[in-house]
C-alpha atoms as a PDB file:
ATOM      1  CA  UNK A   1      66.537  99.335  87.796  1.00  0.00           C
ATOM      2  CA  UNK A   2      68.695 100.768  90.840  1.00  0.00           C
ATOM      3  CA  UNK A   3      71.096  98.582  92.349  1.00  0.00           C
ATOM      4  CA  UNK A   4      71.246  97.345  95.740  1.00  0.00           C
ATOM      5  CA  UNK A   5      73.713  99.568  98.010  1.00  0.00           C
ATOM      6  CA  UNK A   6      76.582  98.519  99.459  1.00  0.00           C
ATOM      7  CA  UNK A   7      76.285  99.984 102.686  1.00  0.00           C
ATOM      8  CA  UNK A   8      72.647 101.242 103.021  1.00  0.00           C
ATOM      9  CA  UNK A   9      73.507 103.460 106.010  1.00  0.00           C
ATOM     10  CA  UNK A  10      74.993 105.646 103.290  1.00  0.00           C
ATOM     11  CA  UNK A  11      72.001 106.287 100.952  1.00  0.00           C
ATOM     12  CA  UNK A  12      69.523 109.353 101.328  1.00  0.00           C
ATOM     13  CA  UNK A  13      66.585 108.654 100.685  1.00  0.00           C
ATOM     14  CA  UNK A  14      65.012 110.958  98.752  1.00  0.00           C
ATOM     15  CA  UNK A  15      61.383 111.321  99.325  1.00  0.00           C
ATOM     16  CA  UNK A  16      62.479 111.473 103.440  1.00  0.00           C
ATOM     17  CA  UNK A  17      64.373 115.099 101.906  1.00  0.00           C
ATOM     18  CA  UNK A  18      63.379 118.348 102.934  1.00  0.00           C
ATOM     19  CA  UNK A  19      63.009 120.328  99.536  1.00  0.00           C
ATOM     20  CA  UNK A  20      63.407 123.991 101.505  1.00  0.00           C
ATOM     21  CA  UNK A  21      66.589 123.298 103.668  1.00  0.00           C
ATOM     22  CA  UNK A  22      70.000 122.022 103.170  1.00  0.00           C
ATOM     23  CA  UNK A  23      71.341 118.520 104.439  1.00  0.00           C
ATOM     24  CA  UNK A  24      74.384 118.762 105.663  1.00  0.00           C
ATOM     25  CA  UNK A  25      77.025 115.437 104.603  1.00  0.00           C
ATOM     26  CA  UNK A  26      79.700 114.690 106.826  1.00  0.00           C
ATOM     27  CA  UNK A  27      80.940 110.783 105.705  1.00  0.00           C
ATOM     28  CA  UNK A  28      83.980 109.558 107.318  1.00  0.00           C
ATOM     29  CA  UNK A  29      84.279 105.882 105.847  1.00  0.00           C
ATOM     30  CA  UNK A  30      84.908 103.409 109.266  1.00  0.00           C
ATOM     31  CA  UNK A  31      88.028 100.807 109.019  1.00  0.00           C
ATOM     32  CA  UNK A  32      86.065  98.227 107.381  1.00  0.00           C
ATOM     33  CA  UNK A  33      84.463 100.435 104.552  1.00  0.00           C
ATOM     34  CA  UNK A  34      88.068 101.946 104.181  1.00  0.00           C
ATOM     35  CA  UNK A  35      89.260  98.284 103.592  1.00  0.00           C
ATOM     36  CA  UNK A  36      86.717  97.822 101.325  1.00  0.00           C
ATOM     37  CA  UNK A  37      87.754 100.789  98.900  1.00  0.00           C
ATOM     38  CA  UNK A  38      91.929  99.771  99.042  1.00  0.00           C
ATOM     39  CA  UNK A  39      90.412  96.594  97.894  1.00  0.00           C
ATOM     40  CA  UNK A  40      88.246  98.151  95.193  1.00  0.00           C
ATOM     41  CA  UNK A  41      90.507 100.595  93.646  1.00  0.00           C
ATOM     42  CA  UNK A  42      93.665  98.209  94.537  1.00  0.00           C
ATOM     43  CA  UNK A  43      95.495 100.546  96.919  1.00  0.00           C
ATOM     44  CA  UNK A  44      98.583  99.751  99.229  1.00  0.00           C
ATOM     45  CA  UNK A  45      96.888 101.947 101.726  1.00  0.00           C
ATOM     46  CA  UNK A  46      94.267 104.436 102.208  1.00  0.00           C
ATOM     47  CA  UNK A  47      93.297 106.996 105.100  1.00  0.00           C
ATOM     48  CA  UNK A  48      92.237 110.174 106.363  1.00  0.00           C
ATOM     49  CA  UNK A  49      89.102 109.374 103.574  1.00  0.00           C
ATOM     50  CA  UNK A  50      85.914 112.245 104.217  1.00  0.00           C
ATOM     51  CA  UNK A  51      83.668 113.403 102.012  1.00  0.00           C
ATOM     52  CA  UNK A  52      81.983 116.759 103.402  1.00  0.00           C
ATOM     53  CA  UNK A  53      79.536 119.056 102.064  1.00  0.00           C
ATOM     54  CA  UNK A  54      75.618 119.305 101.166  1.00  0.00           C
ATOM     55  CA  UNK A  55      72.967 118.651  99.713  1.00  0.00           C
ATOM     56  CA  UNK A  56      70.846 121.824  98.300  1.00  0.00           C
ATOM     57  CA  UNK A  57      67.321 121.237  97.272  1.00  0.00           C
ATOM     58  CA  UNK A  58      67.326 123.222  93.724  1.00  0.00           C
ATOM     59  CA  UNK A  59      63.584 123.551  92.015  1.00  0.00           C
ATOM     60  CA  UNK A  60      61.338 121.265  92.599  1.00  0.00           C
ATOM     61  CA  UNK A  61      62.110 117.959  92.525  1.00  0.00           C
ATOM     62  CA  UNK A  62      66.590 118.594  92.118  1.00  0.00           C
ATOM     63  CA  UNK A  63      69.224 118.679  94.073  1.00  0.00           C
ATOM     64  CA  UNK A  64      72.850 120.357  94.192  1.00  0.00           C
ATOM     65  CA  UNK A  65      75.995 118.046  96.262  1.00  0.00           C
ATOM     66  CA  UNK A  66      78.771 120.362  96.464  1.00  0.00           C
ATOM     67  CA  UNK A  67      81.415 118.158  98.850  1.00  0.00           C
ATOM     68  CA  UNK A  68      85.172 118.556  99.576  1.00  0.00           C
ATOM     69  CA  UNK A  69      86.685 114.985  99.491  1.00  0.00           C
ATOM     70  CA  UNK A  70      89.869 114.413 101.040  1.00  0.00           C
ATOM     71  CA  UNK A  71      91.829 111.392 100.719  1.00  0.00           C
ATOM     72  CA  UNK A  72      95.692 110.013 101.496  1.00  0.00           C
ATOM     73  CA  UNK A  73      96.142 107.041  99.468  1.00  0.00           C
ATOM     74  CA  UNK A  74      99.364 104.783  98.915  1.00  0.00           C
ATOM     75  CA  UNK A  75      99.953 103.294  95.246  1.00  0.00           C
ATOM     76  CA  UNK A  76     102.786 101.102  93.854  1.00  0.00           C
ATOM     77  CA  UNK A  77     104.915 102.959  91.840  1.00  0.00           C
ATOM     78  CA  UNK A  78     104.123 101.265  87.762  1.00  0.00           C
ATOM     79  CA  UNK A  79     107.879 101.071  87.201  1.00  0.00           C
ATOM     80  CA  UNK A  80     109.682 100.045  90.533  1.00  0.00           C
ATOM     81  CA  UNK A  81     106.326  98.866  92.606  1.00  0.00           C
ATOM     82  CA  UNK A  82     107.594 100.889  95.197  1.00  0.00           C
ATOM     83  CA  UNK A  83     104.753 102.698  97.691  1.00  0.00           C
ATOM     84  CA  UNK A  84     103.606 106.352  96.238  1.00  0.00           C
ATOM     85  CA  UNK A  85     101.794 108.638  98.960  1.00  0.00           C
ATOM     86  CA  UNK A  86      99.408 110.901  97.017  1.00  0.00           C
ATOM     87  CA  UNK A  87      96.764 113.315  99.183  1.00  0.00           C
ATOM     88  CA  UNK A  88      93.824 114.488  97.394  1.00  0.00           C
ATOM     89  CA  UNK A  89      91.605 117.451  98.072  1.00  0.00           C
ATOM     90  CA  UNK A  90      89.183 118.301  95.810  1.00  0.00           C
ATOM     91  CA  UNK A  91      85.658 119.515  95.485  1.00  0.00           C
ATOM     92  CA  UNK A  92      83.269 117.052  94.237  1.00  0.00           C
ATOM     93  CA  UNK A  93      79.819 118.941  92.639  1.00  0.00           C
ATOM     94  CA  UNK A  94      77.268 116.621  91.603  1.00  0.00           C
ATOM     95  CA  UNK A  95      73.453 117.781  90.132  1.00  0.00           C
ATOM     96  CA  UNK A  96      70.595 115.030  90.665  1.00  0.00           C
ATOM     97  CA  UNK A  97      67.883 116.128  88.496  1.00  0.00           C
ATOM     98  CA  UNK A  98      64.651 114.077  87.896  1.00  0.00           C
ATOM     99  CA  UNK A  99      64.184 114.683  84.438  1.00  0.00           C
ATOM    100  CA  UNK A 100      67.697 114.486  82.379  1.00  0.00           C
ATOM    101  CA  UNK A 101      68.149 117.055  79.792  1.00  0.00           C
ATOM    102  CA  UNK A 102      67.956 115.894  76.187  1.00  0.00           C
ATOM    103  CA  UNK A 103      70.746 115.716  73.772  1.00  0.00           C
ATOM    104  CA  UNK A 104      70.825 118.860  71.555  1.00  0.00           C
ATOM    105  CA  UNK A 105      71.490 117.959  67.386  1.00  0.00           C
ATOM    106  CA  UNK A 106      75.020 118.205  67.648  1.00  0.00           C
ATOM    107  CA  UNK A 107      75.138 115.168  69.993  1.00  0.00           C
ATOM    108  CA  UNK A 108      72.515 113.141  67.898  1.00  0.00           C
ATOM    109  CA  UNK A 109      74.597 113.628  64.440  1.00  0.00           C
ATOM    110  CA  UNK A 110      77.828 112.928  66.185  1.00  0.00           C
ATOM    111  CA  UNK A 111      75.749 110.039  67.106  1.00  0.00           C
ATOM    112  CA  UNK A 112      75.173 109.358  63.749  1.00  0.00           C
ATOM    113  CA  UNK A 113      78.362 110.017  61.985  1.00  0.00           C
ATOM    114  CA  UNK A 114      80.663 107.414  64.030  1.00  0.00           C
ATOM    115  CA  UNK A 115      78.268 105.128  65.519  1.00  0.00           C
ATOM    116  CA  UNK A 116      78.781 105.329  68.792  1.00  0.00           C
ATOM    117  CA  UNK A 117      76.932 107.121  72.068  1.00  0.00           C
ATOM    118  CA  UNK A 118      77.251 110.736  72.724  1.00  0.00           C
ATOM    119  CA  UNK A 119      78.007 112.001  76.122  1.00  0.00           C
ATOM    120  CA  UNK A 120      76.384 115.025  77.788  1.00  0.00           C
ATOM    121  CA  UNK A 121      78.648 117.823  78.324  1.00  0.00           C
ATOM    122  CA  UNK A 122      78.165 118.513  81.927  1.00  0.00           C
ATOM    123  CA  UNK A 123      79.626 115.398  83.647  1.00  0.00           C
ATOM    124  CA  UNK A 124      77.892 116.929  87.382  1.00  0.00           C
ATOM    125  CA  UNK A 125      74.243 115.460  86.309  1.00  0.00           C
ATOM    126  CA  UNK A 126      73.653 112.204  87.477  1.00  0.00           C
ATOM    127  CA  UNK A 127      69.683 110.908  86.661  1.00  0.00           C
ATOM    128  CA  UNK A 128      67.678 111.659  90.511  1.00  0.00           C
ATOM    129  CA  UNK A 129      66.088 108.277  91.339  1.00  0.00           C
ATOM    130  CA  UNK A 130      65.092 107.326  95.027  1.00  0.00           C
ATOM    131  CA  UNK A 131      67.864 107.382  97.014  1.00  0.00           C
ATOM    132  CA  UNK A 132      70.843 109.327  96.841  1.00  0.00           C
ATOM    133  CA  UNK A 133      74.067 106.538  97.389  1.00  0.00           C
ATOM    134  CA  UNK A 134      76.804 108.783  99.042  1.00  0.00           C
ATOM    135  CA  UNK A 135      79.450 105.265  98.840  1.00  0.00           C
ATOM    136  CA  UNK A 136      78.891 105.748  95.376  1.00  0.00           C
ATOM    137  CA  UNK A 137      79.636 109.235  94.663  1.00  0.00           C
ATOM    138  CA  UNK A 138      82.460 109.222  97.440  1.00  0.00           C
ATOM    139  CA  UNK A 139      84.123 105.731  95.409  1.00  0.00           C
ATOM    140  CA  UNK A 140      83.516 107.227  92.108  1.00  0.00           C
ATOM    141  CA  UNK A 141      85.017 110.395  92.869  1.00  0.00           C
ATOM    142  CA  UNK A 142      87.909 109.032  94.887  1.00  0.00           C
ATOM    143  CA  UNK A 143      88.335 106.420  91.753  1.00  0.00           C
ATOM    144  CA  UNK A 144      88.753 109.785  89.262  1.00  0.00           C
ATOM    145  CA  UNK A 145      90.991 111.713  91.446  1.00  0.00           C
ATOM    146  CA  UNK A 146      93.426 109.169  91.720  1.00  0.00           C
ATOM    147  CA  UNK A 147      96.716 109.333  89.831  1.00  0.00           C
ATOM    148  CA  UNK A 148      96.698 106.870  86.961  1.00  0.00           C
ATOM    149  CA  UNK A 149     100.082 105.665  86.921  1.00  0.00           C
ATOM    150  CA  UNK A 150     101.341 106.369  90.310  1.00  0.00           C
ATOM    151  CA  UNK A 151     105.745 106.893  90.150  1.00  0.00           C
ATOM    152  CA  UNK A 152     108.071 106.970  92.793  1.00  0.00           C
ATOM    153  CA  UNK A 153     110.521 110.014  93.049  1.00  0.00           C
ATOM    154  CA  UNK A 154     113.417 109.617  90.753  1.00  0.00           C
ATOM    155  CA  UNK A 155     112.187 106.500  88.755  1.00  0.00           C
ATOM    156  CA  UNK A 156     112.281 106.297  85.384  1.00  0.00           C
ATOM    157  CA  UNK A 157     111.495 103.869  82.552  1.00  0.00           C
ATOM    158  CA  UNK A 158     115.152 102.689  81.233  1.00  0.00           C
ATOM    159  CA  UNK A 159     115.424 101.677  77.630  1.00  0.00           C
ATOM    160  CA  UNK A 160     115.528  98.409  76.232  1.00  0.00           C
ATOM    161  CA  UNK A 161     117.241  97.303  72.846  1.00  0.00           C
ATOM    162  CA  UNK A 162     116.324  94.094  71.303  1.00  0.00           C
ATOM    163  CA  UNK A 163     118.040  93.032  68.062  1.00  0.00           C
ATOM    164  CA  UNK A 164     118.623  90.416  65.737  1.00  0.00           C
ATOM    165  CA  UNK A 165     121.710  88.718  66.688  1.00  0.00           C
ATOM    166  CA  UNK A 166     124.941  90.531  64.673  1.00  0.00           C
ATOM    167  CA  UNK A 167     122.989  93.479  63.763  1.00  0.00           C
ATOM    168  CA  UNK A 168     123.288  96.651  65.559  1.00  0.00           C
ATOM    169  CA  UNK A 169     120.144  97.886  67.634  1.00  0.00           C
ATOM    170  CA  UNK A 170     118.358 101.123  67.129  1.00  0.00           C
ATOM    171  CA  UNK A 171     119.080 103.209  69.691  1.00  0.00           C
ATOM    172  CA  UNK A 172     116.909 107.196  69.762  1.00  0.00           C
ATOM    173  CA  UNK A 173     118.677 108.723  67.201  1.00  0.00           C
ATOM    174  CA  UNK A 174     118.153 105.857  64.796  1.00  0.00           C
ATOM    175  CA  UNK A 175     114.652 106.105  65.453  1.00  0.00           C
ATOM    176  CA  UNK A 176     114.272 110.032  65.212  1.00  0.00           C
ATOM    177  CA  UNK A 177     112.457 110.788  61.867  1.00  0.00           C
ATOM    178  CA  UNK A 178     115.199 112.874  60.329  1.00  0.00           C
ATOM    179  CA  UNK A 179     117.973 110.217  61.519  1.00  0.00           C
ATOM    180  CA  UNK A 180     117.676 109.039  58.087  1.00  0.00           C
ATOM    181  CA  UNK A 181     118.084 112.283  56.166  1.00  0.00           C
ATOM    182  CA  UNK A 182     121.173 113.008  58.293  1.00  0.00           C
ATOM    183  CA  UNK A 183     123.321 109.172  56.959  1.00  0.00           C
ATOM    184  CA  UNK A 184     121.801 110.449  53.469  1.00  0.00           C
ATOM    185  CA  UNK A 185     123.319 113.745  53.595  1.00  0.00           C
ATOM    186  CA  UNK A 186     126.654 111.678  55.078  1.00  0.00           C
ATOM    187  CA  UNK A 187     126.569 109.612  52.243  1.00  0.00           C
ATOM    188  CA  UNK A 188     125.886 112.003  49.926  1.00  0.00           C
ATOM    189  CA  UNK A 189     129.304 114.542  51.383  1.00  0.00           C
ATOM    190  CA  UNK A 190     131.067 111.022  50.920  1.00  0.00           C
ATOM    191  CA  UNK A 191     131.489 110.835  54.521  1.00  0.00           C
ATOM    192  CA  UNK A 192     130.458 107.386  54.993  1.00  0.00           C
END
């Protein structure tokens, strides 16, 4: 069952397609679908968003998206929650293709073996159903591209001890796996 779209203006429908030339994408989101992503992917700020390409008919009933998306978006920082300007400009390729391929062996015994759902290897393919939802593939995309933990120039995570009260805390070289061989060897040289 296909979802309804967000903004239906953005959907191609398929069956309206022409299946011998190409269709030529040029989405620049307005102010209030820009909105509408900071809010979505929780951004301080986000502009300059355009997602441009086409859309090749391939075989009979598939089709190629090969789109440059360019973005400037503003995150806080995850250590000082200070504003981080990051522009992205990437190419975007995704295949619709009416009949998904099938999972070879390997897939089905990894299946097997842990219990859980094997992935196809080529993350383009997306399953072709009616309508082709350009919001989607431009808020997906612009989702992946961002940086996951966005950090200001020049911050950095400081350390924090905790201890028992009386009792010295470990600091890095305590913690270092050979710190212990090292008060050994002390110990042992009657250094100590």
């Amino acid at each position: 069952m296909e979802e309804t779209p967000r903004y239906p203006d953005l959907v191609l429908d398929v069956s309206a397609l022409t299946k011998r030339k190409r269709t030529q994408i040029d989405l620049c989101p307005d102010s209030a679908q820009t909105r509408a992503l900071m809010q979505d992917l929780k951004l301080n700020g986000l502009r300059k968003v355009s997602l441009k390409g086409q859309l090749t008919p391939t075989g009979k009933h598939d089709f190629l998206l090969v789109t440059e998306l360019g973005a400037t978006a503003v995150q806080p920082c995850t250590i000082t929650l200070e504003p981080v300007t990051t522009r992205i400009e990437t190419e975007i390729t995704r295949r619709f293709v009416a009949d998904m391929p099938e999972r070879g062996a390997e897939a089905d015994a990894e299946e097997d073996e842990f219990g859980g759902t094997a992935m196809l290897e080529d993350d383009s393919i997306e399953p072709l159903g009616r309508a082709i939802d350009l919001w989607r593939v431009l808020s997906e995309a612009l989702a992946l591209e961002l940086p996951d933990y966005p950090r200001a120039e020049g911050a950095e995570l400081g350390t924090v001890n905790i201890t028992e009260p009386g009792k010295t805390a470990l600091d890095e070289e305590a913690i270092k796996p050979f710190a212990g061989l090292a008060a050994l060897k002390d110990k042992l040289e009657g250094k100590e």
